[in-house]
N, C-alpha and C. Protein backbone atom coordinates (compact mmCIF):
# COMPACT_ATOMS: atom_id res chain seq x y z
N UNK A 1 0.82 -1.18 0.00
CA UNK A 1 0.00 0.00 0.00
C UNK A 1 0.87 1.26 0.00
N UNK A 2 1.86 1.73 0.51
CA UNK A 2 3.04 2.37 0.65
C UNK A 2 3.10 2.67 -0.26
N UNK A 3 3.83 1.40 -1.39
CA UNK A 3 4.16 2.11 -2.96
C UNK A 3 3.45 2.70 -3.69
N UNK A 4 1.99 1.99 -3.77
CA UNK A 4 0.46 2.78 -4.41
C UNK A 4 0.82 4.15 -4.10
N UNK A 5 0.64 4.55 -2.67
CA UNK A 5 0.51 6.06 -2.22
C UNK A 5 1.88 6.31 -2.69
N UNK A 6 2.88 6.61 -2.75
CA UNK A 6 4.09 7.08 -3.08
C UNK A 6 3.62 7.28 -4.64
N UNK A 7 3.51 6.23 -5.62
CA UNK A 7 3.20 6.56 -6.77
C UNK A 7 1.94 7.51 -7.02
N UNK A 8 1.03 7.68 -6.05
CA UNK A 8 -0.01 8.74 -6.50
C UNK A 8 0.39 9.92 -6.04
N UNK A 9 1.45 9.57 -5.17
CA UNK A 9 1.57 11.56 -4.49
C UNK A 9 2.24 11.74 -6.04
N UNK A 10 3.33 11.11 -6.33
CA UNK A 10 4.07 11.31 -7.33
C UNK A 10 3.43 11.82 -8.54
N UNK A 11 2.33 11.13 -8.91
CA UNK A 11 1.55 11.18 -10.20
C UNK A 11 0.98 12.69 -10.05
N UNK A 12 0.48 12.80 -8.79
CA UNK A 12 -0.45 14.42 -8.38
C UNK A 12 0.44 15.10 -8.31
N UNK A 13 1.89 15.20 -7.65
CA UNK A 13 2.84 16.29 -8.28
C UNK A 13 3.05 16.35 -9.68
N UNK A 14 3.20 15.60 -10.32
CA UNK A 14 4.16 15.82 -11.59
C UNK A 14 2.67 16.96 -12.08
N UNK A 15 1.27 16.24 -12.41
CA UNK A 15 -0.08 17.10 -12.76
C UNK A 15 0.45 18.11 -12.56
N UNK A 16 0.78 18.49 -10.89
CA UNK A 16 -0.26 19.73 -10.30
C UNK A 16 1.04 20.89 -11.19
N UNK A 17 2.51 20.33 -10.93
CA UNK A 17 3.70 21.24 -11.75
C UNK A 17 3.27 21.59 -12.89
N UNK A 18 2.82 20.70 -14.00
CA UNK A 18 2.44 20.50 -15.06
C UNK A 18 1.77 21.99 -15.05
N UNK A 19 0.81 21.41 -14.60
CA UNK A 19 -0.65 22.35 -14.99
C UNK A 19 -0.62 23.77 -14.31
N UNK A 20 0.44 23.95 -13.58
CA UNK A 20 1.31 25.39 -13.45
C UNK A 20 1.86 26.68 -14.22
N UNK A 21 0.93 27.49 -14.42
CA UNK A 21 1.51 28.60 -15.51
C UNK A 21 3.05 28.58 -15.08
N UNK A 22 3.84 28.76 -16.71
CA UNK A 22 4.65 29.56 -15.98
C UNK A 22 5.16 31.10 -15.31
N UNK A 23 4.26 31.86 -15.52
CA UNK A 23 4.05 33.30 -14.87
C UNK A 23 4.11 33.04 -13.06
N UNK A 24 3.84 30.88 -12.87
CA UNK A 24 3.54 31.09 -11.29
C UNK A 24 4.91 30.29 -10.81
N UNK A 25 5.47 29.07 -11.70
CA UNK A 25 6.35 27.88 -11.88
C UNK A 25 7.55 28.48 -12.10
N UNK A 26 7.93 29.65 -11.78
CA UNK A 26 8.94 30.49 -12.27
C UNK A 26 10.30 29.27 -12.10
N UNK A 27 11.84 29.41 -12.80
CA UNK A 27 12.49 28.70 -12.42
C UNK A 27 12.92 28.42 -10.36
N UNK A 28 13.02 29.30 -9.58
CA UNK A 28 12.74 30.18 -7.97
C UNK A 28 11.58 29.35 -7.56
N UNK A 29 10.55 29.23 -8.03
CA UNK A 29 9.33 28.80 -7.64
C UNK A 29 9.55 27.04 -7.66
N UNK A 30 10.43 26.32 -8.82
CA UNK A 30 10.43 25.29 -9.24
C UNK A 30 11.48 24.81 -8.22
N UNK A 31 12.89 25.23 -8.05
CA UNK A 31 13.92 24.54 -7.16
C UNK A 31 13.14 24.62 -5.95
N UNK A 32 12.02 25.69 -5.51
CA UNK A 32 11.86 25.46 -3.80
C UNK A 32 10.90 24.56 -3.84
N UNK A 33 10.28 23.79 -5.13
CA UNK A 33 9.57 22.92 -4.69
C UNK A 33 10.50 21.70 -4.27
N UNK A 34 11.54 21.69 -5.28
CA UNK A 34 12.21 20.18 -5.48
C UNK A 34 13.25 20.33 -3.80
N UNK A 35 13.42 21.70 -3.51
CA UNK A 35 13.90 21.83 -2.05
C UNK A 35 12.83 21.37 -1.05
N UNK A 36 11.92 22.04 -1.31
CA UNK A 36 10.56 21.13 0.00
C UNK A 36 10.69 19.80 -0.47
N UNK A 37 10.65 18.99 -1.60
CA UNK A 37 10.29 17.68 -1.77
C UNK A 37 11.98 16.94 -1.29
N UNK A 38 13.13 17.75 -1.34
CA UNK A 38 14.07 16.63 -0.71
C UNK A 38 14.26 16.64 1.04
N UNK A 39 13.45 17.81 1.49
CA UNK A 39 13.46 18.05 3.15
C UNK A 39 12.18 16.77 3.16
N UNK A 40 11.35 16.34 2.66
CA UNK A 40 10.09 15.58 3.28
C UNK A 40 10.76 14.16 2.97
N UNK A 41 11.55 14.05 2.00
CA UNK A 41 12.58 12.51 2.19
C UNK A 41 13.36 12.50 2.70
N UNK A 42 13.73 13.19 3.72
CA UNK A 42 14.77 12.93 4.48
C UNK A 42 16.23 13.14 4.11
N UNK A 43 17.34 12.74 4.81
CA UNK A 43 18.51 13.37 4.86
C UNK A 43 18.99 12.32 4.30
N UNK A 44 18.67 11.29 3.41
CA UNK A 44 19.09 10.67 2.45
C UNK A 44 19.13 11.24 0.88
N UNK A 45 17.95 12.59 1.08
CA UNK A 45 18.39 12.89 -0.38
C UNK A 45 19.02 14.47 0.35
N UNK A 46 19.76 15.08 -0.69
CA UNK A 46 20.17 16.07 -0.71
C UNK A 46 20.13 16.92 -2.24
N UNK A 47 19.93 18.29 -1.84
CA UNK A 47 19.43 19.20 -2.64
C UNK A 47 20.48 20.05 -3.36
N UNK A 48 21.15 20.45 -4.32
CA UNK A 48 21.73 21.82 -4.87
C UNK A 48 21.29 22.21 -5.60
N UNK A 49 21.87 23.47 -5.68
CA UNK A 49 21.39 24.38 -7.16
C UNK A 49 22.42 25.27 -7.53
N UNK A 50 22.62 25.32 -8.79
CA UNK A 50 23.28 26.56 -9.50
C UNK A 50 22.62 27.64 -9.81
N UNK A 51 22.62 28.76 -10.21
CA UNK A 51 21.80 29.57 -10.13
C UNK A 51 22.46 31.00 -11.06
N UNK A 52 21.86 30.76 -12.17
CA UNK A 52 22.29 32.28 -12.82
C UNK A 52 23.62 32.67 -13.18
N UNK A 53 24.77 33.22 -13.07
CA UNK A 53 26.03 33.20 -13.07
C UNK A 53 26.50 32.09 -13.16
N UNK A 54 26.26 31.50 -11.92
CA UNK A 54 27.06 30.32 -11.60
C UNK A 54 27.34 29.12 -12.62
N UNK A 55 25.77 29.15 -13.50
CA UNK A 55 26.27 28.76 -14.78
C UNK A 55 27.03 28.37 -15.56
N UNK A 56 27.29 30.18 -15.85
CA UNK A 56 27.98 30.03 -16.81
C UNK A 56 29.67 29.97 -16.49
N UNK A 57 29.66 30.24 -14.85
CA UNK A 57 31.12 29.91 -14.44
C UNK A 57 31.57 28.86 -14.69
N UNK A 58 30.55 27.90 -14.18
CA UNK A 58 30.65 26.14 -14.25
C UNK A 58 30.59 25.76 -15.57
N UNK A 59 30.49 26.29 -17.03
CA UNK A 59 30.21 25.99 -17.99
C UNK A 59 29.12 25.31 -18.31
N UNK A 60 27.86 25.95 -18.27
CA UNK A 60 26.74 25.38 -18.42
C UNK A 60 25.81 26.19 -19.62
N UNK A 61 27.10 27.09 -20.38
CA UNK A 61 26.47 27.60 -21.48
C UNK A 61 25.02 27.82 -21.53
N UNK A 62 24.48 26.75 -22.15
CA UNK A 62 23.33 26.54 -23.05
C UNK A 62 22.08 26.96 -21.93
N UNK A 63 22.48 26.38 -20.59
CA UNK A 63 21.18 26.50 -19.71
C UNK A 63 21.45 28.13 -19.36
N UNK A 64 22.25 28.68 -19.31
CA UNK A 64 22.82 29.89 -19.16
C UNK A 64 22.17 31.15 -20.33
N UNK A 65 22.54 30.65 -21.30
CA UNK A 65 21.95 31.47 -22.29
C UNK A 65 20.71 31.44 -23.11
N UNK A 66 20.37 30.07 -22.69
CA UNK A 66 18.89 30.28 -22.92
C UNK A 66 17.79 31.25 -22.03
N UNK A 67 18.41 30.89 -20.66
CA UNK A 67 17.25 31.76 -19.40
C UNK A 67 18.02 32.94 -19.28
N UNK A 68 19.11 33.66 -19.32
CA UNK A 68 19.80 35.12 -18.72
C UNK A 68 18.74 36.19 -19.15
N UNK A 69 18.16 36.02 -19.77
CA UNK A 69 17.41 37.23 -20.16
C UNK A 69 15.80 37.19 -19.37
N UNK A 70 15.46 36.47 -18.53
CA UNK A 70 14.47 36.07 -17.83
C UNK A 70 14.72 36.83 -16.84
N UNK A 71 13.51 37.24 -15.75
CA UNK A 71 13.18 37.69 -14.94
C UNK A 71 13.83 36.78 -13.81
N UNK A 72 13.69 35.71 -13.70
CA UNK A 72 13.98 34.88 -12.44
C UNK A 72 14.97 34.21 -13.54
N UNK A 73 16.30 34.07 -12.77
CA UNK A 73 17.19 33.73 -13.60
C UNK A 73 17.31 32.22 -13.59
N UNK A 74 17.74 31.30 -14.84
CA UNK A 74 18.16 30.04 -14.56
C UNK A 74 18.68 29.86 -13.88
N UNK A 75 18.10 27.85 -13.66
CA UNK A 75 18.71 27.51 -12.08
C UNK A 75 19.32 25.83 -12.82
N UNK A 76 19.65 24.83 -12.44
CA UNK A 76 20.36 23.74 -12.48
C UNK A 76 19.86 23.04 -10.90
N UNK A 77 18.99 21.86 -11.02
CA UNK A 77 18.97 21.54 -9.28
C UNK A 77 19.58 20.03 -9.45
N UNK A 78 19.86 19.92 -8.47
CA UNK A 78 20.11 18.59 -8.63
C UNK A 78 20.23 17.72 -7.06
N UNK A 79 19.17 16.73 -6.91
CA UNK A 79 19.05 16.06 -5.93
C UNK A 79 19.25 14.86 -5.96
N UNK A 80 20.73 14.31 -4.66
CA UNK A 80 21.08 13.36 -4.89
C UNK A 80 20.59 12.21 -3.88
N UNK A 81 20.14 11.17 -3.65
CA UNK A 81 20.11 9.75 -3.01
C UNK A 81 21.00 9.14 -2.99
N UNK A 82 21.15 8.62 -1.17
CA UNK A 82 22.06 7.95 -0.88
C UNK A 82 21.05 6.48 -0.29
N UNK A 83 21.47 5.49 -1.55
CA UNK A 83 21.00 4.38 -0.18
C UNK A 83 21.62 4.08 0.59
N UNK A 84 20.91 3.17 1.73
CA UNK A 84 21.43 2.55 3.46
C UNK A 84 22.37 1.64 2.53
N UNK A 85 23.56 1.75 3.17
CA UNK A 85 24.36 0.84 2.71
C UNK A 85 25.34 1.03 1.58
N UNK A 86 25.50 2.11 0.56
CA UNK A 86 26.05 2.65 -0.69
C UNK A 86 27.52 2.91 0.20
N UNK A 87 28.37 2.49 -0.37
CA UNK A 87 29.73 3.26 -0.52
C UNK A 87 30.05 3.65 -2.29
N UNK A 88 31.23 4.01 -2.10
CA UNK A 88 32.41 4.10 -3.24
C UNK A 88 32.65 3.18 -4.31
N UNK A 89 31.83 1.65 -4.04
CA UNK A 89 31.77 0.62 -4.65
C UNK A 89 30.49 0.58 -5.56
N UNK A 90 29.34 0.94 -5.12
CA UNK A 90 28.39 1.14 -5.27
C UNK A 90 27.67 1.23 -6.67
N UNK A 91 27.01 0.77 -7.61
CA UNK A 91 26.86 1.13 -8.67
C UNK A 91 26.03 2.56 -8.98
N UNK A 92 25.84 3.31 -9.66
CA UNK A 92 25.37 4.74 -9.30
C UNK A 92 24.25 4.72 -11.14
N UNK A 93 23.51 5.29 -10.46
CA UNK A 93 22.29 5.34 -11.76
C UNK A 93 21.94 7.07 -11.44
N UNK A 94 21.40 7.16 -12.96
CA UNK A 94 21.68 8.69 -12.98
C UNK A 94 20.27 9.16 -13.70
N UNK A 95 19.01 9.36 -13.25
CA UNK A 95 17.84 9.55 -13.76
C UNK A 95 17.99 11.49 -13.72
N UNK A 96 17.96 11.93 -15.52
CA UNK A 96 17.72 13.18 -15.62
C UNK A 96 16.41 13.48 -16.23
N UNK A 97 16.14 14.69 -16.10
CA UNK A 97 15.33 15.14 -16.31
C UNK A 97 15.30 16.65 -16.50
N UNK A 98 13.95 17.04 -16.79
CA UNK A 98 13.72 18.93 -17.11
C UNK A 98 12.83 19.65 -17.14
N UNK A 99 12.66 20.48 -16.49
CA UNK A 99 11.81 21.25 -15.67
C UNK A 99 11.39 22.56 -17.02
N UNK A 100 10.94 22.88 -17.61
CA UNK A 100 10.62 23.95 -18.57
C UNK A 100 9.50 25.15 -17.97
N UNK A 101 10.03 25.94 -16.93
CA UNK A 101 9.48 27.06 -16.95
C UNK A 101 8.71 28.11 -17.58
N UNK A 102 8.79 28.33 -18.64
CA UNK A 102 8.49 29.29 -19.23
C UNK A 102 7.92 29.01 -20.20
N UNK A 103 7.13 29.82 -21.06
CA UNK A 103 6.22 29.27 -21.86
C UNK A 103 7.19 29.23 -23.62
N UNK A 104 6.61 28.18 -23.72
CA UNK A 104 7.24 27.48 -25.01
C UNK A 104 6.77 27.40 -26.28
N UNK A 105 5.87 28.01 -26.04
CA UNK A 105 5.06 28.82 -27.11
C UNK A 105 2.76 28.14 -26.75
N UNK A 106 2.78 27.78 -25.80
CA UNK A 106 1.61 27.67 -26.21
C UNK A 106 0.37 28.41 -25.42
N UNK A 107 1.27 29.33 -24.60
CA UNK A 107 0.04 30.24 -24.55
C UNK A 107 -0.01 31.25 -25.24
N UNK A 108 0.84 31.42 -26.25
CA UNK A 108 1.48 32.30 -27.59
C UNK A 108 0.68 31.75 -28.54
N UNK A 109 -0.29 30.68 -28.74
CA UNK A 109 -0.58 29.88 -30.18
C UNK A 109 -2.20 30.96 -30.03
N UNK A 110 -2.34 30.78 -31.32
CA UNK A 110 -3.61 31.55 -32.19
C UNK A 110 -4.37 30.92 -32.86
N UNK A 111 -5.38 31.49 -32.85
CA UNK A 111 -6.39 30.49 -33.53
C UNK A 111 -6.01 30.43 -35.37
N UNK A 112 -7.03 29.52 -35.65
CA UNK A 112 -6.86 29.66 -37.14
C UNK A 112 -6.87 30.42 -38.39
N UNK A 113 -7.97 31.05 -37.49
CA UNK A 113 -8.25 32.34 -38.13
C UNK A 113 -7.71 33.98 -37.97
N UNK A 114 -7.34 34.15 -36.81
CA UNK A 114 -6.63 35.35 -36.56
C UNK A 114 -5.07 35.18 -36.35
């Protein structure tokens, strides 16, 4: 029963982000969710972020120059899991993903006629 509920909180976040303008999902708005969601799992996951500059210090170009001209500047998060028991030996799996803030054109789209 555990996993059920874990997979539906999961399913009702990913929606509720989804269905998030981005005028509200700002990139700021998006890391403090994924910051509240690694404080409610505990001190097995851990949270960072890059943020704006830092970017492009770190060479992150592309995420850099796509958002600099945004109001809330690009961010980079990245939350890591440690299982009970992981050392240095450990095999390590790397699930990415991407968060798209801003609108991508479809509250920009027009009807057919105008």
């Amino acid at each position: 029963m555990a996993a059920a509920r874990a997979v539906s909180e999961g399913v009702r976040l990913a929606a509720r982000l989804v269905d998030t303008p981005p005028g509200e999902l700002t990139p700021a708005a998006y890391a403090e969710e994924c910051r509240r969601l690694a404080g409610e799992l505990g001190d097995r996951v851990t949270f960072s972020e890059l943020v704006g500059d830092e970017l492009r210090d770190r060479e992150y170009g592309g995420l850099f120059g796509i958002g600099k001209a945004a109001a809330s500047p690009p961010r980079l998060v990245v939350m890591e899991y440690a299982p009970p028991g992981a050392d240095d030996a450990t095999e390590h799996v790397a699930l990415v993903g991407k968060g798209i803030t801003y609108d991508t054109g479809g509250l920009s789209l027009k009807a057919k006629d105008g």
